[in-house]
C-alpha atoms as a PDB file:
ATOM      1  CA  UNK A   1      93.017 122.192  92.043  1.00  0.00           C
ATOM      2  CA  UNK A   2      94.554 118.716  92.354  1.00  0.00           C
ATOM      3  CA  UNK A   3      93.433 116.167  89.311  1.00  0.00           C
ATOM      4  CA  UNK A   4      94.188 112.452  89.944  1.00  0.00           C
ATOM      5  CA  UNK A   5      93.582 110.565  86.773  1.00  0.00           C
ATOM      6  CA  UNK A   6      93.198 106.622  87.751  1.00  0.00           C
ATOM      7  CA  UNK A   7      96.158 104.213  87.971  1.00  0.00           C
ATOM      8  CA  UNK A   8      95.774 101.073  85.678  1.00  0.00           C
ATOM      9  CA  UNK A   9      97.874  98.001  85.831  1.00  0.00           C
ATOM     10  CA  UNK A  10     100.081  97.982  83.204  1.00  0.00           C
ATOM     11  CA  UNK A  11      98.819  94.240  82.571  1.00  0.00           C
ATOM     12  CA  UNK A  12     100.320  92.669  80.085  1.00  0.00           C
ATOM     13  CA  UNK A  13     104.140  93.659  80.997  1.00  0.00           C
ATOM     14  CA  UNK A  14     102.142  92.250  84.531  1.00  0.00           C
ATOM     15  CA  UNK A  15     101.047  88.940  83.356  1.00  0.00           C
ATOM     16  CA  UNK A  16     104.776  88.390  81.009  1.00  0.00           C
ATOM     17  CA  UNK A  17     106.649  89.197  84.143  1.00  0.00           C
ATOM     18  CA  UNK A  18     104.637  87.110  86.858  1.00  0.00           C
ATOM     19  CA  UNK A  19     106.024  83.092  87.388  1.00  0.00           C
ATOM     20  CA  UNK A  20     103.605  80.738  86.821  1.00  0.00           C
ATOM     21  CA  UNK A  21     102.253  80.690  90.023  1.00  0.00           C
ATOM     22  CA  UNK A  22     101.577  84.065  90.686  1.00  0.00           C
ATOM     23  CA  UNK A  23      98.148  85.708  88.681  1.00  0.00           C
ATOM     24  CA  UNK A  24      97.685  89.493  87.960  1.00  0.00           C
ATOM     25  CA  UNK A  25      94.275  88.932  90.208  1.00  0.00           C
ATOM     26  CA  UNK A  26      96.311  87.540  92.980  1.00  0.00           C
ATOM     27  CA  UNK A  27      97.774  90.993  92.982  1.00  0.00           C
ATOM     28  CA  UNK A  28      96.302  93.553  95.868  1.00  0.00           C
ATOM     29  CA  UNK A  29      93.658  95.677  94.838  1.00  0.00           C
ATOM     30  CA  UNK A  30      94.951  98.281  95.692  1.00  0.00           C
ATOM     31  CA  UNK A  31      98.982  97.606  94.468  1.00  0.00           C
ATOM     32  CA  UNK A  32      99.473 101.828  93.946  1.00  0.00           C
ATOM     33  CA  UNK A  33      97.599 105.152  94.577  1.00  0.00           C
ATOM     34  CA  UNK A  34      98.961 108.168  93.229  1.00  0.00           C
ATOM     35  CA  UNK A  35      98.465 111.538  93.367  1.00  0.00           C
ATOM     36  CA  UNK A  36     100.093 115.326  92.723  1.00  0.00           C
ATOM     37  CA  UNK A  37     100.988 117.570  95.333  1.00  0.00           C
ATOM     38  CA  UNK A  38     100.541 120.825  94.213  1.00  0.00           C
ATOM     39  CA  UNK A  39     103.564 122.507  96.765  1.00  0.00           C
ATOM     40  CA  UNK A  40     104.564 126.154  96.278  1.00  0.00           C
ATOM     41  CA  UNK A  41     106.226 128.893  94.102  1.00  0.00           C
ATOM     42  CA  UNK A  42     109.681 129.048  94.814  1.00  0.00           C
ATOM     43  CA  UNK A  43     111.658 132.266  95.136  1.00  0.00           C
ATOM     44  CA  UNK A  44     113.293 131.507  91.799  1.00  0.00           C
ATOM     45  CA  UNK A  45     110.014 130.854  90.137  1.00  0.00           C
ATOM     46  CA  UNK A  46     110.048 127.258  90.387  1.00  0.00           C
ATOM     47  CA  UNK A  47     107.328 125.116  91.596  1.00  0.00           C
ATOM     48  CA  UNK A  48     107.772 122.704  94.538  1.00  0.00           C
ATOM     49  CA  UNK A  49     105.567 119.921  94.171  1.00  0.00           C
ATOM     50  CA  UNK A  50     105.555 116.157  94.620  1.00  0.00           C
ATOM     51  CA  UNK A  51     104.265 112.912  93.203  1.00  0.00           C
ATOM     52  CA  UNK A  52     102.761 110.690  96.424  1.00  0.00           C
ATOM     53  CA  UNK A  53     102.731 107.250  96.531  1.00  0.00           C
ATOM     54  CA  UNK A  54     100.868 105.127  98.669  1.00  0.00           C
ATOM     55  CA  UNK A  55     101.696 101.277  97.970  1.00  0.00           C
ATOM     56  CA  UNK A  56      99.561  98.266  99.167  1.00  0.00           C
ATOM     57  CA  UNK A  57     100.985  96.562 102.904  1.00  0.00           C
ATOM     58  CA  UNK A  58     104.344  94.913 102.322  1.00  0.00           C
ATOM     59  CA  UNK A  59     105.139  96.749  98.762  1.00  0.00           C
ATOM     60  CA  UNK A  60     108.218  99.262  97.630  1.00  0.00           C
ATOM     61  CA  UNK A  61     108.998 100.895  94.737  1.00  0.00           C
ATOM     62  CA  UNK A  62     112.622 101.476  93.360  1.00  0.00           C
ATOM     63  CA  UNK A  63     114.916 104.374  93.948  1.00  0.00           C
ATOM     64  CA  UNK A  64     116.304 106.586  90.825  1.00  0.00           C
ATOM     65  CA  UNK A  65     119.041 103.643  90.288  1.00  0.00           C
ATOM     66  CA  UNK A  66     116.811 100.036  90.514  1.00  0.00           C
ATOM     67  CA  UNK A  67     119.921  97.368  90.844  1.00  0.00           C
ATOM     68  CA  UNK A  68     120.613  94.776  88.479  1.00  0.00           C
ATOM     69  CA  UNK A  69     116.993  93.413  87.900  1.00  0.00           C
ATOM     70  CA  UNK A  70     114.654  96.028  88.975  1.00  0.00           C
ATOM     71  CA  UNK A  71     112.391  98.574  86.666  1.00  0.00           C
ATOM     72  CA  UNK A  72     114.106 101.978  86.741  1.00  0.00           C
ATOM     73  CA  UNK A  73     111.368 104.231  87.329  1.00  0.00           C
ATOM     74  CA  UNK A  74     110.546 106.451  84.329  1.00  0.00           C
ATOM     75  CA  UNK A  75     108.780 110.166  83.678  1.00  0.00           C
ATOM     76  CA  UNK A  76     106.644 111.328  80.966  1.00  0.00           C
ATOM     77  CA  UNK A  77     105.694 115.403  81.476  1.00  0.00           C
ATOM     78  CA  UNK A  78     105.206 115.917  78.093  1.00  0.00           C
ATOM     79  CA  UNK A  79     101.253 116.563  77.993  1.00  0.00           C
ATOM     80  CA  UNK A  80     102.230 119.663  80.056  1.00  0.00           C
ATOM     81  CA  UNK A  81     101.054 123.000  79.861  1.00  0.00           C
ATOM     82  CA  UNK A  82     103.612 125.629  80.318  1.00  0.00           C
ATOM     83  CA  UNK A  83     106.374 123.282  82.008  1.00  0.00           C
ATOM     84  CA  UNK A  84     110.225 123.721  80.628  1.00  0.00           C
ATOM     85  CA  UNK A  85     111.924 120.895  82.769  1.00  0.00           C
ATOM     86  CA  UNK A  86     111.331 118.677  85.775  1.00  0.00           C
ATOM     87  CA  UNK A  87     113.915 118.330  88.411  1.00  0.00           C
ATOM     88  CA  UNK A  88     113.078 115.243  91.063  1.00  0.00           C
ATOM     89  CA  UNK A  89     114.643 115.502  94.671  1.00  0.00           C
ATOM     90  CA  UNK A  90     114.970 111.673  95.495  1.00  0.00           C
ATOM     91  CA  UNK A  91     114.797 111.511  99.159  1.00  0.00           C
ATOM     92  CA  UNK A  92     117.161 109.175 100.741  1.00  0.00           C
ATOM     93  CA  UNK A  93     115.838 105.328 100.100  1.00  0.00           C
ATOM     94  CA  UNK A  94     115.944 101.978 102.253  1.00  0.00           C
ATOM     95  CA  UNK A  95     118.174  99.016 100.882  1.00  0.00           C
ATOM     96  CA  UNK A  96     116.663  95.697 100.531  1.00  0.00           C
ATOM     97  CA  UNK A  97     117.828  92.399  99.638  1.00  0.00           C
ATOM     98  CA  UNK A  98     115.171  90.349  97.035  1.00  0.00           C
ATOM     99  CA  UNK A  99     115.758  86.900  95.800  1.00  0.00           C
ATOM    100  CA  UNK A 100     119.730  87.572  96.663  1.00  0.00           C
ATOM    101  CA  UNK A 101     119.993  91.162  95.218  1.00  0.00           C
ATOM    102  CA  UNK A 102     120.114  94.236  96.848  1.00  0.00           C
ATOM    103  CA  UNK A 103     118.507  97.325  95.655  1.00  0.00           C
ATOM    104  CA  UNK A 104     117.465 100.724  97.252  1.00  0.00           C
ATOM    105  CA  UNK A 105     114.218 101.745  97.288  1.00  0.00           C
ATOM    106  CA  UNK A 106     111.083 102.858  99.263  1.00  0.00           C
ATOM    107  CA  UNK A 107     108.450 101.041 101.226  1.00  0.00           C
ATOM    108  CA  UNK A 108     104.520 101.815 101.950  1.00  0.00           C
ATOM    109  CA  UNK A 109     104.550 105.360 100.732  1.00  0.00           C
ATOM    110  CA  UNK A 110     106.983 107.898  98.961  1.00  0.00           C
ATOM    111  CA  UNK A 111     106.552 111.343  98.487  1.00  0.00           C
ATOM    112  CA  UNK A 112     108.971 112.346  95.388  1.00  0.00           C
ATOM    113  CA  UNK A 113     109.215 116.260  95.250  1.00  0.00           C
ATOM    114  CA  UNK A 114     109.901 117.376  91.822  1.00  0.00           C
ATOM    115  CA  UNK A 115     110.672 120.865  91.217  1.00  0.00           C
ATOM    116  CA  UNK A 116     108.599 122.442  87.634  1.00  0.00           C
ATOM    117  CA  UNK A 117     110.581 125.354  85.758  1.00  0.00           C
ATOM    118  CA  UNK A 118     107.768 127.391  83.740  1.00  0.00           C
ATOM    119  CA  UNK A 119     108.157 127.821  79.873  1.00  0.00           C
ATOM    120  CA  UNK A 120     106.954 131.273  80.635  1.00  0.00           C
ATOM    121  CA  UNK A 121     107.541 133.030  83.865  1.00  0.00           C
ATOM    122  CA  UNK A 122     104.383 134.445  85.915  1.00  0.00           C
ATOM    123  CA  UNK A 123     101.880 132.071  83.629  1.00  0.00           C
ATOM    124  CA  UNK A 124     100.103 129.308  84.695  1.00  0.00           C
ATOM    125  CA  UNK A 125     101.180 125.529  85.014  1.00  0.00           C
ATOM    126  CA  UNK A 126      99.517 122.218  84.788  1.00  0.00           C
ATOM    127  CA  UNK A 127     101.384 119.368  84.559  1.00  0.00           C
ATOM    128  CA  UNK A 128     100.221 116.016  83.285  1.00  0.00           C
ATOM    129  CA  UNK A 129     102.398 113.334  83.040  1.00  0.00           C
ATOM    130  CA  UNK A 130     102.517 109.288  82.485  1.00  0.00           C
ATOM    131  CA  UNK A 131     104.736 107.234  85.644  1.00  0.00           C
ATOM    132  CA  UNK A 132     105.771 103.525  84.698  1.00  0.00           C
ATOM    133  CA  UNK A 133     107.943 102.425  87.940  1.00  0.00           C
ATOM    134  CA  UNK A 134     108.232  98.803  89.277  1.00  0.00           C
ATOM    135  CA  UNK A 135     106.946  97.503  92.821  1.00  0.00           C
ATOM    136  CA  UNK A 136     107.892  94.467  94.459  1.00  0.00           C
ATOM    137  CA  UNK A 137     106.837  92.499  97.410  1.00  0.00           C
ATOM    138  CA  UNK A 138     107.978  88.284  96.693  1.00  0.00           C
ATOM    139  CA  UNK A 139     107.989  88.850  93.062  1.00  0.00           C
ATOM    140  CA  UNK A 140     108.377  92.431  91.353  1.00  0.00           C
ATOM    141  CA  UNK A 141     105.594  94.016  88.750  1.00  0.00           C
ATOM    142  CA  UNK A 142     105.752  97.171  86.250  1.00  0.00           C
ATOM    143  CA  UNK A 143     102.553  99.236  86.984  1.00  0.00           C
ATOM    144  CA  UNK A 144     101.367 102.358  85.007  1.00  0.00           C
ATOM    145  CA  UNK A 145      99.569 105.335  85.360  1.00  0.00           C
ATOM    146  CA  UNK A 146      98.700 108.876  84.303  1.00  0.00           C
ATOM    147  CA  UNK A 147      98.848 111.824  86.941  1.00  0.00           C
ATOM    148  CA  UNK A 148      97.392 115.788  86.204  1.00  0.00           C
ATOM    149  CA  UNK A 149      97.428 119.241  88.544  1.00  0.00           C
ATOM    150  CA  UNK A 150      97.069 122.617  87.912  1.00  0.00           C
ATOM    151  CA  UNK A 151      99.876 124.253  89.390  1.00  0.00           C
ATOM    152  CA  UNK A 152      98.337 127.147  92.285  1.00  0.00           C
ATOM    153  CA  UNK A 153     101.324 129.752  92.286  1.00  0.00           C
ATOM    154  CA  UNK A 154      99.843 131.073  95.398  1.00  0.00           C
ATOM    155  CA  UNK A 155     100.044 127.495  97.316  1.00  0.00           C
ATOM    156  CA  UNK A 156     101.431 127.241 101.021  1.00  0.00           C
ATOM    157  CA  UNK A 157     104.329 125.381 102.202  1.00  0.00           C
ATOM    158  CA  UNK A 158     103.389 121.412 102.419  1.00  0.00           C
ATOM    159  CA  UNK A 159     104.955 120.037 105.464  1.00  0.00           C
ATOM    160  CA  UNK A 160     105.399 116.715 103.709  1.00  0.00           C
ATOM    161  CA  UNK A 161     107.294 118.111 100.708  1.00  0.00           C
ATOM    162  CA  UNK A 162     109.683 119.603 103.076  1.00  0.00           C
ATOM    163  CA  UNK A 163     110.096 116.392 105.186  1.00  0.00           C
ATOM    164  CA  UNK A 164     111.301 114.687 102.041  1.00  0.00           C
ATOM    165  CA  UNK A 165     113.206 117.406 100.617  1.00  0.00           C
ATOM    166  CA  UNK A 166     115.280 117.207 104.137  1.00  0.00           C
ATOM    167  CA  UNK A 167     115.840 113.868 103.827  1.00  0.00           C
ATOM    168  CA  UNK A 168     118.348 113.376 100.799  1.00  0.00           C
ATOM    169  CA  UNK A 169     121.766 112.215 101.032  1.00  0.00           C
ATOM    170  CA  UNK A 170     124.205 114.222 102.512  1.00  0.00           C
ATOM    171  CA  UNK A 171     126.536 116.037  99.813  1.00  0.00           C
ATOM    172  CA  UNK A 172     130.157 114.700 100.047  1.00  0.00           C
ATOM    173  CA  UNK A 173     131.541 117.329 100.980  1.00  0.00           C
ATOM    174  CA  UNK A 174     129.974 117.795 104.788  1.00  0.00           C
ATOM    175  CA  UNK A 175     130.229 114.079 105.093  1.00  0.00           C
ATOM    176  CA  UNK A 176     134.064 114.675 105.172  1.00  0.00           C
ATOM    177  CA  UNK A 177     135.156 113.159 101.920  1.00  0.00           C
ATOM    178  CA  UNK A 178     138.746 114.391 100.693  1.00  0.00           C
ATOM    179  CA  UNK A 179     139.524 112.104  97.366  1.00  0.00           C
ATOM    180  CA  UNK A 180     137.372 110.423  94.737  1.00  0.00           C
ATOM    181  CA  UNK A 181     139.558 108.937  92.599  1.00  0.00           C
ATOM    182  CA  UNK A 182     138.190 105.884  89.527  1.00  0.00           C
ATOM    183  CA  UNK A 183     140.321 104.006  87.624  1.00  0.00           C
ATOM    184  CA  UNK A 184     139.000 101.918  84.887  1.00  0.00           C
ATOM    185  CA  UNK A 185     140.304  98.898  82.902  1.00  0.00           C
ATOM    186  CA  UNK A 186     138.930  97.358  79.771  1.00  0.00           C
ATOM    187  CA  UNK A 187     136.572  94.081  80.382  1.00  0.00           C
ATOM    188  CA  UNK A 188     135.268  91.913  77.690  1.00  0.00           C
ATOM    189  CA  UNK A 189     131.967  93.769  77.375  1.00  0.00           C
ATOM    190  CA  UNK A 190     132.435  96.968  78.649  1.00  0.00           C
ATOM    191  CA  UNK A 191     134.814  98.457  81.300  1.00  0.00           C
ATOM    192  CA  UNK A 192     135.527  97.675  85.107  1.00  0.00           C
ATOM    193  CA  UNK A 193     135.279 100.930  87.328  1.00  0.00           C
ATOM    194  CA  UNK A 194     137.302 100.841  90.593  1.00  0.00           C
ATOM    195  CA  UNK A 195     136.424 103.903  93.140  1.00  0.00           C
ATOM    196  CA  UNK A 196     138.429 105.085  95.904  1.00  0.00           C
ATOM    197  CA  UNK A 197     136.918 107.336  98.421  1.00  0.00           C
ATOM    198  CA  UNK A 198     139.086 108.573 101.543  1.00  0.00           C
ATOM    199  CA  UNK A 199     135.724 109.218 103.599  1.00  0.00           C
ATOM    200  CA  UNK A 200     134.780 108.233 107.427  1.00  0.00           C
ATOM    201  CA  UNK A 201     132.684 105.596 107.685  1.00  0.00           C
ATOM    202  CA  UNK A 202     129.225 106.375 107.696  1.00  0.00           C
ATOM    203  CA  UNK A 203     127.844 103.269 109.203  1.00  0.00           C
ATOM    204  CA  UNK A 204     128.056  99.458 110.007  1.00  0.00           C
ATOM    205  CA  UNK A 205     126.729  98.223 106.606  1.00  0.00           C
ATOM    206  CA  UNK A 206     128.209 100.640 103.665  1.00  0.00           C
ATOM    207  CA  UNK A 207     126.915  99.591 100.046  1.00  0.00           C
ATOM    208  CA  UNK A 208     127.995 101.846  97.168  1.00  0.00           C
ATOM    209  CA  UNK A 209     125.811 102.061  94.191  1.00  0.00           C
ATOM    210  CA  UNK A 210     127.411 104.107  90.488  1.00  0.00           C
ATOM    211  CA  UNK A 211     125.626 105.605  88.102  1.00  0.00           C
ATOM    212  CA  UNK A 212     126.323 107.442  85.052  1.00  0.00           C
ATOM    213  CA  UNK A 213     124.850 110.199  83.039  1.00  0.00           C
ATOM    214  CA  UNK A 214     123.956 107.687  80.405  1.00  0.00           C
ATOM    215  CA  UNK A 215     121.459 105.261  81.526  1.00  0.00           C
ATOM    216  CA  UNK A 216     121.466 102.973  78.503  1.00  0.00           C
ATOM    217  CA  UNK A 217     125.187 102.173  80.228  1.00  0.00           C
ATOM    218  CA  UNK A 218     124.352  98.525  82.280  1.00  0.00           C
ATOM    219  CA  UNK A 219     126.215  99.144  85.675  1.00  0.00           C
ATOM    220  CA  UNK A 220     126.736  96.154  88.261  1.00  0.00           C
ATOM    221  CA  UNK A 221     125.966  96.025  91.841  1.00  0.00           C
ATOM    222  CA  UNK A 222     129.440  97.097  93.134  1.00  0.00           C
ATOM    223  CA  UNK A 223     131.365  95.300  95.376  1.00  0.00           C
ATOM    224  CA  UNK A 224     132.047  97.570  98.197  1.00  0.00           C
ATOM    225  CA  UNK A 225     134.898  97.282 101.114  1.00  0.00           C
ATOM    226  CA  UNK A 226     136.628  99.447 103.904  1.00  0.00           C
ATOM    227  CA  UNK A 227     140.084  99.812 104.436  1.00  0.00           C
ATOM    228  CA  UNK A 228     140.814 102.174 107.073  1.00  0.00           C
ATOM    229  CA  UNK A 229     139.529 105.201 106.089  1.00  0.00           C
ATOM    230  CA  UNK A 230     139.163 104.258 102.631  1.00  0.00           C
ATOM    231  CA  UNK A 231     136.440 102.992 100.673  1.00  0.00           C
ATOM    232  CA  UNK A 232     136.487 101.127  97.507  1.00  0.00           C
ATOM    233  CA  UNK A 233     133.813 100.195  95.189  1.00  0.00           C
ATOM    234  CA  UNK A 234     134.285  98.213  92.190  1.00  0.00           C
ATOM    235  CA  UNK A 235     131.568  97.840  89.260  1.00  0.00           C
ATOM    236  CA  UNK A 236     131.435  96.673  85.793  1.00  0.00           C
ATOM    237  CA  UNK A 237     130.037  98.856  83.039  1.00  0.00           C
ATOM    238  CA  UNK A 238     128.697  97.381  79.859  1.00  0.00           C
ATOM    239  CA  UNK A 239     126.978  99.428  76.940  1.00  0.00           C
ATOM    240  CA  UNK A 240     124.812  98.616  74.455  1.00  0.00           C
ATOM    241  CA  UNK A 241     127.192  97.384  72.037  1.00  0.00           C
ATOM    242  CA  UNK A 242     129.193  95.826  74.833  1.00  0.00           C
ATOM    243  CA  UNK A 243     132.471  96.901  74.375  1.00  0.00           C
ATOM    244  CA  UNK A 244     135.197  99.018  76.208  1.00  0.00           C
ATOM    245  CA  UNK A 245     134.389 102.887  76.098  1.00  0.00           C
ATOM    246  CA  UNK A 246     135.650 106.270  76.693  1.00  0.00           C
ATOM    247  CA  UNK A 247     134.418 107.142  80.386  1.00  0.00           C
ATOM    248  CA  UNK A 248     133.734 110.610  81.237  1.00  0.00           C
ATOM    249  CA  UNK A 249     134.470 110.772  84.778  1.00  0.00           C
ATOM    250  CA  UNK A 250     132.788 113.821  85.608  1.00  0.00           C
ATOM    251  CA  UNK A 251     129.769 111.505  84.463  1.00  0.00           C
ATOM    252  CA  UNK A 252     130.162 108.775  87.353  1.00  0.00           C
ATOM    253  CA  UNK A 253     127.374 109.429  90.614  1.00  0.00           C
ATOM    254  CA  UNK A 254     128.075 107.975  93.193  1.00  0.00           C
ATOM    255  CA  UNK A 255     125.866 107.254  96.740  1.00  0.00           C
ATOM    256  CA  UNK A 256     127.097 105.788  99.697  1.00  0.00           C
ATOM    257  CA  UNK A 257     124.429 103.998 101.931  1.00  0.00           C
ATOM    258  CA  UNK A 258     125.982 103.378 105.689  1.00  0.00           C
ATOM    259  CA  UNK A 259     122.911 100.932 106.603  1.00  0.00           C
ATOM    260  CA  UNK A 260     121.788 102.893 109.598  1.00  0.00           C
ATOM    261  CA  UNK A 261     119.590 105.093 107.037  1.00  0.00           C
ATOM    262  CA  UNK A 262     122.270 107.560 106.152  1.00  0.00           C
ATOM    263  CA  UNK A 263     123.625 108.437 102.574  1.00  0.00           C
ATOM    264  CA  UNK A 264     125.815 110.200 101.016  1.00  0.00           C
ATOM    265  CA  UNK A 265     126.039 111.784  97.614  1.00  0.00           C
ATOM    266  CA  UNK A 266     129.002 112.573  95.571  1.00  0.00           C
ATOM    267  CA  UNK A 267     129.294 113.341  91.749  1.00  0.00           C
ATOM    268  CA  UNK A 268     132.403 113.227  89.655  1.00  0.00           C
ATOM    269  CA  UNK A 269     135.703 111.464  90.533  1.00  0.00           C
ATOM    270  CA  UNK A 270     139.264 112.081  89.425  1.00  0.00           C
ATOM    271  CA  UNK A 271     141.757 109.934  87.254  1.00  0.00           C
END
């Protein structure tokens, strides 16, 4: 059986964040509603749920990778019963442009499937976890809230699970991508990644957004351009201590948007 705990404001990160203008009680009263989608056992003993999101008229929530300003959205499953590891299956986002940034994301509802591995095969599962994501209509807010299910092994296929889970990015290789090469150079804070992907084009608008395995690694909004039947993306990485690093390549994610609602995924890029 599904167990909604109720979504709170996170309030004071609300009220820091907010201009002057704005009040936490001009915010709608209904900014988020969350609950868990119980799904189904997988063949491999996996559960196939999903965390749904309905947002208030006119409000989105951030993608896996927020942009420059945005709240990256973060996961807490540790209260779980019986739960080893949580994949998520990020469907494929909007881009939108906010105050002169751009940033991917999702608009009026979201259904996130997120795949459970048991602890302990053929036992029971109940997950409860904590979700602090941003949303963002004119101005953008943290909210936070708590989420529980019990996990029904014996659950039936949920139509809107599989809609999302059909609607990632393409991987690179069907989208007919033959090279991937980066090449980085040293910066004053940090290191300036240039990628080169011999790809078709994918649509009028292509935006490329980088990430890397190490998300305390600041990465810019990359510039992106076609040549031909290339296309190059150039970002600027900056760590903590901001200074040049070593780059593991194999670490660098890529996603292609093409603007027509199309993506493409591609992890790992040669020297």
């Amino acid at each position: 059986m599904i167990k909604a705990r109720s979504l709170a404001l996170a309030l004071p990160a609300v009220l820091a964040l907010l201009p002057a203008t704005v009040a936490a009680q001009d915010l709608p009263a209904n900014l988020v509603a969350a609950e868990i989608r119980g799904g189904w056992r997988t063949e491999s003993g996996t559960q196939m749920a999903a965390l749904h999101l309905t947002l208030a008229p006119g409000w989105k929530t951030y993608w896996r990778a927020p942009g420059e300003a945005g709240f990256p959205p973060q996961f807490d499953w540790s209260g779980s019963a019986n739960i080893a590891d949580a994949t998520i299956h990020w469907p494929t986002p909007e881009l939108f442009d906010l105050n002169g940034l751009r940033f991917a994301g999702y608009r009026d509802e979201l259904v996130l499937p997120i795949e459970f591995r048991p602890a302990v095969a053929d036992r029971p599962m109940s997950v409860s976890g904590r979700i602090d994501l941003g949303v963002c209509e004119t101005v953008c807010v943290p909210v936070s809230f708590d989420v529980a299910a019990d996990l029904d092994p014996a659950g039936g296929p949920d139509p809107m699970i599989r809609s999302a889970l059909a609607n990632q990015p393409e991987p690179a290789a069907t989208a007919g991508l033959s090279r991937a090469r980066c090449s980085v150079e040293p910066i004053r804070d940090g290191l300036r990644l240039t990628s080169e992907l011999t790809m078709p084009q994918i649509g009028p608008e292509e935006f490329a957004v980088v990430e890397l395995a190490d998300r305390s690694i600041w990465v810019s909004q990359a510039e992106t351009v076609r040549a031909g039947g290339e296309l190059v993306a150039v970002a600027d990485l900056v760590p903590s201590n901001a200074a040049p690093f070593a780059l593991d390549r194999s670490s660098v994610h890529i996603t292609v948007f093409g603007g027509s609602g199309r993506a493409v995924d591609l992890q790992g890029c040669t020297g």
